[in-house]
C-alpha atoms as a PDB file:
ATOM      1  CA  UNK A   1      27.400  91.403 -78.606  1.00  0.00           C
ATOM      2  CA  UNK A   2      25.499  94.617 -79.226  1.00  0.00           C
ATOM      3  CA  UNK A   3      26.549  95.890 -75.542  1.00  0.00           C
ATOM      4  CA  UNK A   4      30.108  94.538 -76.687  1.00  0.00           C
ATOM      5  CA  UNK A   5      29.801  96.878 -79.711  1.00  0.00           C
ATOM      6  CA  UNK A   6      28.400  99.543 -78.156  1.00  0.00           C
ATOM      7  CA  UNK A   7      31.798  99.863 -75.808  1.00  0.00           C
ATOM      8  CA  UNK A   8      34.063  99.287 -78.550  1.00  0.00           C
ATOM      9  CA  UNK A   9      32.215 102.249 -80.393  1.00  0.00           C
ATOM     10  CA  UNK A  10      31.976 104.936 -77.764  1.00  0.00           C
ATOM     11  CA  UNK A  11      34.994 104.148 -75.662  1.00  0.00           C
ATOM     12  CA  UNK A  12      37.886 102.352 -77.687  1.00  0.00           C
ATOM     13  CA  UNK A  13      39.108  98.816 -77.571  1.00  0.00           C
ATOM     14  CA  UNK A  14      40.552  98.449 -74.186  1.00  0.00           C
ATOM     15  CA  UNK A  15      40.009 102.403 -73.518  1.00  0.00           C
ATOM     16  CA  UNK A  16      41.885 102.908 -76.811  1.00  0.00           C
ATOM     17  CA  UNK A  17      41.157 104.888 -79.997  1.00  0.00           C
ATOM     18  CA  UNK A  18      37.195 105.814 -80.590  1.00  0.00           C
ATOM     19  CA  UNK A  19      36.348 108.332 -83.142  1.00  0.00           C
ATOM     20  CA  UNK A  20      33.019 108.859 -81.170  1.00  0.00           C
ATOM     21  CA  UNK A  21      35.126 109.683 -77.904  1.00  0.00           C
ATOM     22  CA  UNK A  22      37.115 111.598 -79.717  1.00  0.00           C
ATOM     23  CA  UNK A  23      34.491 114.029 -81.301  1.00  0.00           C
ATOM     24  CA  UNK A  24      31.314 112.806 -80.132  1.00  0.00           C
ATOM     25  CA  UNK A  25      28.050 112.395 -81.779  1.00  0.00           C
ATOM     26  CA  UNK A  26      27.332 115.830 -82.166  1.00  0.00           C
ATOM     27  CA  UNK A  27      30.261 116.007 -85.042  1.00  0.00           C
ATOM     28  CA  UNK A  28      29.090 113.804 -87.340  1.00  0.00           C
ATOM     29  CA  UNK A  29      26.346 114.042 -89.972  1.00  0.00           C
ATOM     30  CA  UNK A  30      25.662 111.897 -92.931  1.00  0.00           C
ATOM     31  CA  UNK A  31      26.841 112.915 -96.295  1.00  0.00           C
ATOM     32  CA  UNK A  32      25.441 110.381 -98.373  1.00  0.00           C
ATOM     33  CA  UNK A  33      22.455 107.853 -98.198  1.00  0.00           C
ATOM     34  CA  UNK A  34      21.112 106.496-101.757  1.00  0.00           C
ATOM     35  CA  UNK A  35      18.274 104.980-100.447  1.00  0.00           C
ATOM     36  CA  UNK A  36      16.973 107.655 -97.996  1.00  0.00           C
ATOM     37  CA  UNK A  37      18.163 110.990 -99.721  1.00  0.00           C
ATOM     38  CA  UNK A  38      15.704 112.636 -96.702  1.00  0.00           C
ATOM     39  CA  UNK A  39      19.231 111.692 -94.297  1.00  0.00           C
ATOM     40  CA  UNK A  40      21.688 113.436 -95.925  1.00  0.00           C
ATOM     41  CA  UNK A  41      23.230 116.679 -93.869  1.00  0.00           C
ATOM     42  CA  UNK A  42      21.472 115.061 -90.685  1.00  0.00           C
ATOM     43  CA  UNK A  43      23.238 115.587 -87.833  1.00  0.00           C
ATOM     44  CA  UNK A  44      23.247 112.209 -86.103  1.00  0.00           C
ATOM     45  CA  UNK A  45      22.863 113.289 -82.288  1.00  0.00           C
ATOM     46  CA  UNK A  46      20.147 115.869 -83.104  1.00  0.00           C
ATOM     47  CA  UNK A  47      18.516 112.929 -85.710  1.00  0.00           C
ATOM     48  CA  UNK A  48      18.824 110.377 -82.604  1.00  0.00           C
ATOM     49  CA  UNK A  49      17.075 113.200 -80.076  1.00  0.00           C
ATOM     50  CA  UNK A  50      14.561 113.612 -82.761  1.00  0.00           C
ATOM     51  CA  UNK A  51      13.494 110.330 -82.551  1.00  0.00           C
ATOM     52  CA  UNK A  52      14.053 109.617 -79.092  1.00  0.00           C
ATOM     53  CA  UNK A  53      16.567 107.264 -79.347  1.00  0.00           C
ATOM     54  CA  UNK A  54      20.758 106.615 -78.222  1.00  0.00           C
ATOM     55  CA  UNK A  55      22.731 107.823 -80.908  1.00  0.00           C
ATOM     56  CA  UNK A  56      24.766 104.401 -80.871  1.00  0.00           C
ATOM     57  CA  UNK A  57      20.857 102.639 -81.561  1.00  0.00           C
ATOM     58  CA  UNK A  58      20.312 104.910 -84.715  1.00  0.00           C
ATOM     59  CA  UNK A  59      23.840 104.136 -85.930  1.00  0.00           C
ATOM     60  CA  UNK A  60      22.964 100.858 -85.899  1.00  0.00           C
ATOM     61  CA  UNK A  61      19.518 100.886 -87.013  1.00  0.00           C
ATOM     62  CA  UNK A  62      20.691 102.771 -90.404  1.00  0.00           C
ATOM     63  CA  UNK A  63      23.499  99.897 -90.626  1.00  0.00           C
ATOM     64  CA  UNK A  64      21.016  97.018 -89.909  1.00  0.00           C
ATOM     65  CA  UNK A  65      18.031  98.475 -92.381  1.00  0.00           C
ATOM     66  CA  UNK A  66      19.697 100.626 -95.219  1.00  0.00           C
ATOM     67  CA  UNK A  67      19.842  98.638 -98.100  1.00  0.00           C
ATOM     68  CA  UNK A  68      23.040 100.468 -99.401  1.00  0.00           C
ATOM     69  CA  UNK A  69      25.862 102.004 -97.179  1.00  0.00           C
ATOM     70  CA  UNK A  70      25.326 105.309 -95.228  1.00  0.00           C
ATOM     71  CA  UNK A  71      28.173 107.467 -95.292  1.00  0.00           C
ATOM     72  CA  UNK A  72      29.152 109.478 -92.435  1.00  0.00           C
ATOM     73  CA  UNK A  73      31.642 112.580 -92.117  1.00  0.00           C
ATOM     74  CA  UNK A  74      33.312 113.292 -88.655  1.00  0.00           C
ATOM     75  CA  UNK A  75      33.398 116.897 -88.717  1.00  0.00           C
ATOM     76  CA  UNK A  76      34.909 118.093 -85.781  1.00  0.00           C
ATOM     77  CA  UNK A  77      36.193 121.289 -86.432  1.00  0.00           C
ATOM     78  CA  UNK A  78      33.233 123.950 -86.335  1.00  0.00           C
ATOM     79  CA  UNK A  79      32.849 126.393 -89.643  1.00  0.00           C
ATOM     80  CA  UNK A  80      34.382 129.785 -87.200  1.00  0.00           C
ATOM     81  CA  UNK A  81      37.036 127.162 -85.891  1.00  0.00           C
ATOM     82  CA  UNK A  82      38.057 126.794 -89.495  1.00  0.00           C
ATOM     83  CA  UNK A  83      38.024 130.593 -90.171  1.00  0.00           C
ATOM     84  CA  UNK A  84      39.921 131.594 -87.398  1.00  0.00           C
ATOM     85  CA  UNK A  85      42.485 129.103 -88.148  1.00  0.00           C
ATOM     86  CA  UNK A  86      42.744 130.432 -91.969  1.00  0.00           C
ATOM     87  CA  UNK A  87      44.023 133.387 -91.027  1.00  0.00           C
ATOM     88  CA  UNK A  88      46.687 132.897 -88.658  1.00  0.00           C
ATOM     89  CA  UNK A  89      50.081 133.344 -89.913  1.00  0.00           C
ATOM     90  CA  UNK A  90      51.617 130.156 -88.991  1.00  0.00           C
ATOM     91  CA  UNK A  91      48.980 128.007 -90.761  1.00  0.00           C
ATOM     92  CA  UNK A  92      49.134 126.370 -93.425  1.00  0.00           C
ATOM     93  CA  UNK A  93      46.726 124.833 -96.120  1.00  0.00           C
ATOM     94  CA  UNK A  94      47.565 121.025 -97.120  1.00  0.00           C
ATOM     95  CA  UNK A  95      45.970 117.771 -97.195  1.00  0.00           C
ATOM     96  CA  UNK A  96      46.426 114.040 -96.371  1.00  0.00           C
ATOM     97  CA  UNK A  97      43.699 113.016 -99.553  1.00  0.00           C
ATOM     98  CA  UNK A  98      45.401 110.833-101.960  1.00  0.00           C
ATOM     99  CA  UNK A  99      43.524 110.785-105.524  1.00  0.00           C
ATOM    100  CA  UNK A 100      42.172 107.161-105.504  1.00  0.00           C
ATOM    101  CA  UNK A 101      40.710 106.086-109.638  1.00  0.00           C
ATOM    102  CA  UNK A 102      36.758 105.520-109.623  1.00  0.00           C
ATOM    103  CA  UNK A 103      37.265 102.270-110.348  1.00  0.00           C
ATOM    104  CA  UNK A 104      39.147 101.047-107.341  1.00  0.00           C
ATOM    105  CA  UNK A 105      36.742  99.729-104.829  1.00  0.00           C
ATOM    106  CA  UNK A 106      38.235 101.536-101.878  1.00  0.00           C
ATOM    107  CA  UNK A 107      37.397 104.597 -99.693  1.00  0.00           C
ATOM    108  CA  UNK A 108      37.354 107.982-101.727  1.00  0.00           C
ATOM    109  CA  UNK A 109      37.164 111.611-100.025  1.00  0.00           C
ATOM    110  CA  UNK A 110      36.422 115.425-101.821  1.00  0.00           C
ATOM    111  CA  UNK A 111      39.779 116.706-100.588  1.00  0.00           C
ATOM    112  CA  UNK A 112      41.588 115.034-102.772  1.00  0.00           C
ATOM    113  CA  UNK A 113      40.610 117.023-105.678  1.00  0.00           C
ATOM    114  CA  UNK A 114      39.154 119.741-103.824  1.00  0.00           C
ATOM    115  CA  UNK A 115      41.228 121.337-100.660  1.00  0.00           C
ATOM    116  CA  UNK A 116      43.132 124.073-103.110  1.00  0.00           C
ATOM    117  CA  UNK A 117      40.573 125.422-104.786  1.00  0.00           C
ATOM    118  CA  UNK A 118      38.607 125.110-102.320  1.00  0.00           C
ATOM    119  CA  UNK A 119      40.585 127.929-100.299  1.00  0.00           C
ATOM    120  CA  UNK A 120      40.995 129.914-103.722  1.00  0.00           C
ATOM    121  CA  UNK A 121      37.343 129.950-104.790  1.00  0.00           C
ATOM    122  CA  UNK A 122      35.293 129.802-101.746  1.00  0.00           C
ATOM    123  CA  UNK A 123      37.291 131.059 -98.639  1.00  0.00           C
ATOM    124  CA  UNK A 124      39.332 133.544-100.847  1.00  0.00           C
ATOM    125  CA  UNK A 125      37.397 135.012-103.975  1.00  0.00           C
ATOM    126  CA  UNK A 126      33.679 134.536-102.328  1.00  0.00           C
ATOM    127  CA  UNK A 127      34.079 134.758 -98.320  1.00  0.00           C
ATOM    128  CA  UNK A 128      37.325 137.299 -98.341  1.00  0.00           C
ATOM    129  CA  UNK A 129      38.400 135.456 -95.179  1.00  0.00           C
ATOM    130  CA  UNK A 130      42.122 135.240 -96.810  1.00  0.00           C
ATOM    131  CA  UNK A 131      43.958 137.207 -99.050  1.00  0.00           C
ATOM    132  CA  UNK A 132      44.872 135.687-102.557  1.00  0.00           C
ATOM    133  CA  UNK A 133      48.466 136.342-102.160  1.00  0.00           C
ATOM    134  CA  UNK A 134      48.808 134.724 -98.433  1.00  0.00           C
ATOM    135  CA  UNK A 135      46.315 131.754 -99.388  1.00  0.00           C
ATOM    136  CA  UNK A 136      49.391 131.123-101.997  1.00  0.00           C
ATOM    137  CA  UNK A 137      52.116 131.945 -99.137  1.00  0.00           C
ATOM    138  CA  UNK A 138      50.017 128.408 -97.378  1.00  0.00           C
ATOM    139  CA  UNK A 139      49.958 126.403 -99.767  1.00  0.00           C
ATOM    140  CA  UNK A 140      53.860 126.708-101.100  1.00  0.00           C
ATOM    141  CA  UNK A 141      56.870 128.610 -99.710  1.00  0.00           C
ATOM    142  CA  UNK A 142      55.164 128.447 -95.927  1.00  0.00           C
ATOM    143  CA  UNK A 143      55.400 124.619 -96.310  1.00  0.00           C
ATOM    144  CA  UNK A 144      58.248 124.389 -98.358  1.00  0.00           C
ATOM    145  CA  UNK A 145      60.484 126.023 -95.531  1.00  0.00           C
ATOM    146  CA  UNK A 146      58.718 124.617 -92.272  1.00  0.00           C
ATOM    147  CA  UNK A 147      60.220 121.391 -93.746  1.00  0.00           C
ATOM    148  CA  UNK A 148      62.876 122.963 -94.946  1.00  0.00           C
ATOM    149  CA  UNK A 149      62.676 121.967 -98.467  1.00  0.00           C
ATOM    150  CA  UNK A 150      64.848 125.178-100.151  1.00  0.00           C
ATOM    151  CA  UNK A 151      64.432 124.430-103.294  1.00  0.00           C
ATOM    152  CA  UNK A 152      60.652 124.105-103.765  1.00  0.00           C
ATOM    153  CA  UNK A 153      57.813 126.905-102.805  1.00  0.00           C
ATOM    154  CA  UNK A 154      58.729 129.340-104.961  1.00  0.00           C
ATOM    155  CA  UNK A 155      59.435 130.763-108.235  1.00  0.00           C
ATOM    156  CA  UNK A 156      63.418 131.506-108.445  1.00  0.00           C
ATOM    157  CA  UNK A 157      66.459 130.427-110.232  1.00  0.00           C
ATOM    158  CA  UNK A 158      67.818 126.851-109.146  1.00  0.00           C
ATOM    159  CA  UNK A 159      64.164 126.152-108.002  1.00  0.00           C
ATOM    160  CA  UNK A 160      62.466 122.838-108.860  1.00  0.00           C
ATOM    161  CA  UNK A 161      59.582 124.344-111.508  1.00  0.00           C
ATOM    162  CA  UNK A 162      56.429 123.345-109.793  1.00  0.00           C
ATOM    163  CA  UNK A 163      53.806 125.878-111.191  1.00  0.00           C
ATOM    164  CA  UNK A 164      50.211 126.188-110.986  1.00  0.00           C
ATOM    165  CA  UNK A 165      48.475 128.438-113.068  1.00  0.00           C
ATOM    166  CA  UNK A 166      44.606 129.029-112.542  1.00  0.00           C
ATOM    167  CA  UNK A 167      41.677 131.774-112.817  1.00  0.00           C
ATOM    168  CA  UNK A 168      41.324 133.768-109.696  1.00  0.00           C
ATOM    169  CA  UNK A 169      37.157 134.656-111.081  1.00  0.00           C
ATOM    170  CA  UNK A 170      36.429 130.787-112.008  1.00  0.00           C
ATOM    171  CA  UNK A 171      38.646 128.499-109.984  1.00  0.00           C
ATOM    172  CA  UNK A 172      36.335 126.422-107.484  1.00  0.00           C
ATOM    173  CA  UNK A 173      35.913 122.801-106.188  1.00  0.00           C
ATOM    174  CA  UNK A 174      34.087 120.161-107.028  1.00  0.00           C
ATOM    175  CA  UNK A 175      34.510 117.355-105.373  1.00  0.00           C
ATOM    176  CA  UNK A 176      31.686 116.124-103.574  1.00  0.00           C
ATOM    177  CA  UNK A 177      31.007 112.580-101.146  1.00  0.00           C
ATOM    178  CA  UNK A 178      28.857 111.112-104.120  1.00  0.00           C
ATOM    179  CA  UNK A 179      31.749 112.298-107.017  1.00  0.00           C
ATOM    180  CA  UNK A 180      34.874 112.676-104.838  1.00  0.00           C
ATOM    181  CA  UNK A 181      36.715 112.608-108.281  1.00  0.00           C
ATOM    182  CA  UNK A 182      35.068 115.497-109.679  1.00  0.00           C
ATOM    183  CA  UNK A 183      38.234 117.778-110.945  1.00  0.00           C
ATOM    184  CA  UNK A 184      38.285 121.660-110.187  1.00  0.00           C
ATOM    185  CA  UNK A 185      37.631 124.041-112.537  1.00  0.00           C
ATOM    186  CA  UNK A 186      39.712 126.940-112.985  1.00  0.00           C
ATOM    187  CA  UNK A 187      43.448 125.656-113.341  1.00  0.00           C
ATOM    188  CA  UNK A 188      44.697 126.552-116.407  1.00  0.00           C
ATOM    189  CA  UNK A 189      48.637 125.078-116.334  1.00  0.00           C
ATOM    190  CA  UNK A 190      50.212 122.679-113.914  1.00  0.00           C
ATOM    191  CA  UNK A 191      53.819 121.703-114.095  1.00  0.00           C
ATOM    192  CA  UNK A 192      55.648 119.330-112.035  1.00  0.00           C
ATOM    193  CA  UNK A 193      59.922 119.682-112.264  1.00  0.00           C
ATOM    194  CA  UNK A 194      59.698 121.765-115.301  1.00  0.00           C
ATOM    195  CA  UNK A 195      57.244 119.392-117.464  1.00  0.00           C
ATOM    196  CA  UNK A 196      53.368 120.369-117.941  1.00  0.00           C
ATOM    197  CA  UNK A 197      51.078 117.650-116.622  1.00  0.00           C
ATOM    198  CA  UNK A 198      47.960 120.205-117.223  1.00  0.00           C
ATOM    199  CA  UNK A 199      47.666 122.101-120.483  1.00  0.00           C
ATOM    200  CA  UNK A 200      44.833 124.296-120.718  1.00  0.00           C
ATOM    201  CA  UNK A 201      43.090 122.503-118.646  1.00  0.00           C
ATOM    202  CA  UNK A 202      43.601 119.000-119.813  1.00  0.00           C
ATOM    203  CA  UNK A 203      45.798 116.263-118.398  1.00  0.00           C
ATOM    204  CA  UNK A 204      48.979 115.777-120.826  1.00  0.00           C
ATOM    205  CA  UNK A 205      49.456 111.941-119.555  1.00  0.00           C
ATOM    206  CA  UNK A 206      52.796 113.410-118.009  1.00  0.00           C
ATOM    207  CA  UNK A 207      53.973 111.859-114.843  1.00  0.00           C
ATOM    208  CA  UNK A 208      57.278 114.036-113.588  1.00  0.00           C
ATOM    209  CA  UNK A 209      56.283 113.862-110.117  1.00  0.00           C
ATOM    210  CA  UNK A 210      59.125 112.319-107.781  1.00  0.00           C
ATOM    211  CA  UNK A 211      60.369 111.405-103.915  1.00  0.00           C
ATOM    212  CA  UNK A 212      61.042 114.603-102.468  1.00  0.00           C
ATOM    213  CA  UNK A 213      63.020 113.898 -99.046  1.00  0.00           C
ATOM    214  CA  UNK A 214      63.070 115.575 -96.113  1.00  0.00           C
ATOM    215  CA  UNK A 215      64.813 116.086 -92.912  1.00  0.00           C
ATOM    216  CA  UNK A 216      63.312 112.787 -91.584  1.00  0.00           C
ATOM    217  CA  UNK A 217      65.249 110.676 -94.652  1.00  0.00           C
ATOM    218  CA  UNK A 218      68.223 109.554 -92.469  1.00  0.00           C
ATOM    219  CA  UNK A 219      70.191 109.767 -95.964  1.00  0.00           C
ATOM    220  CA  UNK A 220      69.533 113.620 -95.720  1.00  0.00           C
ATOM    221  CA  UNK A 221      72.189 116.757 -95.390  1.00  0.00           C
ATOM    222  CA  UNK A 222      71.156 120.313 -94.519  1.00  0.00           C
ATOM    223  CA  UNK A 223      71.891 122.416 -97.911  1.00  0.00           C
ATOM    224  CA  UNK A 224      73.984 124.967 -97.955  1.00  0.00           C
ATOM    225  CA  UNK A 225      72.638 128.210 -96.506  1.00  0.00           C
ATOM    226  CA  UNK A 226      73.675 130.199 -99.505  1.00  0.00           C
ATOM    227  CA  UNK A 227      70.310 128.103-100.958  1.00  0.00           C
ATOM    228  CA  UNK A 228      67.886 129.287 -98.684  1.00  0.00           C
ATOM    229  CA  UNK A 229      64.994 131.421 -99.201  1.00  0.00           C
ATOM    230  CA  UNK A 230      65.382 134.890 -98.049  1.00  0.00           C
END
């Protein structure tokens, strides 16, 4: 069964999906171990050379002898990867994190309360790598018009109000794996269709948010071109 395991883990079911042959060993390090703190920001191919073992045996062992779930980041994109993607014009900054309440017993991850200001504090404000203005440009009217939403991304007459308004010295992230949750500090104002859902910094209980459709809705129609961004 191990052997069975083993194959599953490092080459798919039936040579399908496998997260190890995807990124390999070498891309993964854990993030969080209660029970043996001394683990956490090991890198589990260098941890498995350091004690002369397979990587796959170590995985296991920490599954078979940790007393409390080990949890593990696949990190395949290397820091200068990341960096060199930033600046490129046709990127853009967005997430797939869904914000998931602490008391729902189901998997939790930092960027959902931490990719923004993430790019605003540390890869704007500290590192320089972007520019304030064109970290905005990739996080609204860049994405707003690849999907060719016109009337979202920016701040214009007939334009759904979706404002964020933060402090360029203090806004940061922090989000971690053992506080996903953790909100950012910095934002000031958030509103969502005209209605504040953040006021000074507190939530107002407001819940505006709606379906915004796309291109791939079969139910949608190209607006008129008179509505487009210049």
């Amino acid at each position: 069964m191990r052997a069975k395991v083993k194959e599953f883990t490092e080459n798919g079911i039936d040579g399908g999906f496998s997260w190890v042959k995807a990124v390999g060993y070498g891309s993964m390090r854990v993030v969080d171990a209660p029970t043996s703190p001394e683990l956490v920001g090991e890198n589990i191919e260098l941890l498995a050379r350091k004690r002369k073992q397979e990587p796959f045996d170590l995985v296991a062992e920490l599954i078979e002898t940790s007393e409390q779930p080990i949890m593990i980041t696949l990190g395949a994109i290397d820091e200068a990867d990341v960096r060199a993607l930033l600046v490129q014009p046709w990127n853009m900054v967005a997430s797939d994190g869904g914000y998931v309440h602490g008391d729902q017993g189901v998997f939790r991850h930092p960027r959902s309360t931490g990719t923004f200001t993430r790019i605003l504090g540390h890869y704007v404000r500290d590192e320089g790598v972007l520019t304030l203005p064109d970290a905005v440009r990739k996080m609204t009217s860049l994405p707003a018009e690849h999907l060719r939403l016109y009337d979202r991304g920016r701040i214009a007459v007939g334009y759904a109000a979706d404002i964020a308004s933060f402090d360029a010295a203090r806004v940061r992230d922090r989000s971690t794996w053992t506080d996903p949750n953790a909100l950012s500090e910095g934002m000031v104002h958030v509103l969502v269709n005209g209605k504040l859902v953040l006021r000074d910094g507190e939530h107002t209980g407001a819940r505006p948010g709606q379906v915004v459709r796309g291109p791939g809705w079969k139910g949608w129609r190209e607006p008129r071109q008179d509505r487009q961004p210049d």
